[in-house]
Protein backbone atom coordinates (compact mmCIF):
# COMPACT_ATOMS: atom_id res chain seq x y z
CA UNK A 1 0.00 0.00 0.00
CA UNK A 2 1.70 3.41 -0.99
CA UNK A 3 1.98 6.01 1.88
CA UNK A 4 -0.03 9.42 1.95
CA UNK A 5 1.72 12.95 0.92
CA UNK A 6 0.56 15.71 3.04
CA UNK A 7 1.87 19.54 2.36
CA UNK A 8 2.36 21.32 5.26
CA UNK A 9 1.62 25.10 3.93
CA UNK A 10 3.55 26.80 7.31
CA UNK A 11 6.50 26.59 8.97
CA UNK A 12 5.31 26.58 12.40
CA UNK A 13 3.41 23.09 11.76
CA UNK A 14 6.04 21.38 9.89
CA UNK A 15 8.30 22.43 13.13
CA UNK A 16 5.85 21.01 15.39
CA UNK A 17 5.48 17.74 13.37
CA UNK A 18 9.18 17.12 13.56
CA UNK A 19 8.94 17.81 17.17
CA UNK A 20 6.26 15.64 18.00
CA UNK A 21 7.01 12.67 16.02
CA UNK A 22 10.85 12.78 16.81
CA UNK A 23 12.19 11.53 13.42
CA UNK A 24 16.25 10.40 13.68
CA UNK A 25 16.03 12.52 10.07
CA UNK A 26 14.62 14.12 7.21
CA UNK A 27 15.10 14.97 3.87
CA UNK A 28 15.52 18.26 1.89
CA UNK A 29 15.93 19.37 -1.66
CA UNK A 30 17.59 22.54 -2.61
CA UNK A 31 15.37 23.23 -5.95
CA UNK A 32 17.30 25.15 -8.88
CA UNK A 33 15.49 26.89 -11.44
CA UNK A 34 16.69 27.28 -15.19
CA UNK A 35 18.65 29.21 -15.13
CA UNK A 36 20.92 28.57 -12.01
CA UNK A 37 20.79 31.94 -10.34
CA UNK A 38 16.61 31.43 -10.33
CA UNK A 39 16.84 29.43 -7.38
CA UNK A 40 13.20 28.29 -6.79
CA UNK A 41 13.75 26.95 -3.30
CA UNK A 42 13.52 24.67 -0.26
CA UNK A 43 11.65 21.06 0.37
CA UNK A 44 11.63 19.44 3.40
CA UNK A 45 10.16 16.02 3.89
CA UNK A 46 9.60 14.62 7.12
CA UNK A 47 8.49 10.21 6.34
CA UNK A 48 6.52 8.95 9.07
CA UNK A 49 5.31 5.67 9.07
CA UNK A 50 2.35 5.94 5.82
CA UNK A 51 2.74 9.10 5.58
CA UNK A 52 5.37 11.73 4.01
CA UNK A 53 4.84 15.55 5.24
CA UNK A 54 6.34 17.67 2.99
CA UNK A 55 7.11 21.70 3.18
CA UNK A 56 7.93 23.67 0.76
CA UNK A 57 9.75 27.17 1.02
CA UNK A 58 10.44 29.47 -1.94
CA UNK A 59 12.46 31.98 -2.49
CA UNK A 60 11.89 35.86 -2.35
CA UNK A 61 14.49 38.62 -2.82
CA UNK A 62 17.73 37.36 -0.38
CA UNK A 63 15.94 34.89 1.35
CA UNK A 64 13.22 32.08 1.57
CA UNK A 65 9.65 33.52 2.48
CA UNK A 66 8.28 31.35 5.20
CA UNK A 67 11.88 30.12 7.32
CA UNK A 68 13.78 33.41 6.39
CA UNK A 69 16.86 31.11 5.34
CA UNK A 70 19.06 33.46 3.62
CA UNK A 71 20.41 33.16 -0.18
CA UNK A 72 23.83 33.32 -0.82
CA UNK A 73 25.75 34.02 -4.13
CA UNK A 74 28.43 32.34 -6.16
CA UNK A 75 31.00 34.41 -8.31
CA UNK A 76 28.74 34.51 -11.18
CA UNK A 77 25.89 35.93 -9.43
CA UNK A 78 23.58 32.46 -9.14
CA UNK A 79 22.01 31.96 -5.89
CA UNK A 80 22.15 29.52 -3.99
CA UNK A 81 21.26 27.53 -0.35
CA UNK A 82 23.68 26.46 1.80
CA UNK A 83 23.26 23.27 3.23
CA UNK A 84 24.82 24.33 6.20
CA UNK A 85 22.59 27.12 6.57
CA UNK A 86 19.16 24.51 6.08
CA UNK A 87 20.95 21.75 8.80
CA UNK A 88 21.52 24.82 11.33
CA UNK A 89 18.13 26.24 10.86
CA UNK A 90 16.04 23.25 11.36
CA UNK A 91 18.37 21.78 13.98
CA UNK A 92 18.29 25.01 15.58
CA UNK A 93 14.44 25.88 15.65
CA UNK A 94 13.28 22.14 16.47
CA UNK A 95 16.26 22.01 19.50
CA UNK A 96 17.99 18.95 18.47
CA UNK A 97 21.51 18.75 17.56
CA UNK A 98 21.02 15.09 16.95
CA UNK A 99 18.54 15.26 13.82
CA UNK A 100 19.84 14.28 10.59
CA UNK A 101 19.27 16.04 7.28
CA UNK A 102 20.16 14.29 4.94
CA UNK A 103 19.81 16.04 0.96
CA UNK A 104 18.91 14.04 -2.24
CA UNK A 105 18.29 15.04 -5.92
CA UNK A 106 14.95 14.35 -7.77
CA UNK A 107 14.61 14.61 -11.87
C-alpha cells in the first residue's frame, strides 16, 4: 500500500510535526530553477510511518519567504542555499543537535 503525501503550507506546523514525532532525520531538496541563479527553493520532507509531510519554502528577494533562510551568491551571481545554513536552521528551531538532514536530488 503506498503512503499518503501531506503539504504542510507553514512553517510553524512542519516544526511542530518534527517535534512531535521525533524523526532520527529528514530529507531536503535545494530546488534550482533554469537558469541557475533562479533558485526556486527549499523542500523538506519529514516520512513517518504511511505518511510523508512535505514543506515547501520558496524563495523571495535574499531569502526564503516562510523560514527566512538566507540566499547566498556564487562568483557569477547564481544563488544559492547552503546546506549548512538549512541543517543549522532546522536543527536550531526544532532544539535537536542530533537530527539528521540528509539532501537528495529528484529529476
Amino acid at each position: 500500500m503506498v503512503g499518503r503525501v501531506v503539504r504542510v503550507g507553514s512553517w510553524e506546523k512542519f516544526k511542530q510535526l518534527i517535534m512531535e514525532h521525533r524523526p532520527e532525520s529528514i530529507a531536503y531538496n535545494i530546488e534550482q530553477g533554469v537558469p541557475a541563479r533562479h533558485l526556486k527553493g527549499l523542500r523538506l520532507i519529514l516520512p513517518v510511518k504511511g505518511t510523508q509531510y512535505i514543506f515547501i519554502d520558496t524563495a523571495a528577494g535574499d531569502r526564503l519567504r516562510k523560514t527566512r533562510i538566507p540566499l547566498r551568491k556564487d562568483g557569477l551571481g547564481n544563488a544559492y542555499i547552503s546546506d549548512g545554513d538549512v541543517r543549522d536552521f532546522v536543527r536550531r528551531e526544532v532544539k535537536r543537535n542530533d537530527l539528521k538532514l540528509y539532501s537528495y536530488w529528484s529529476m
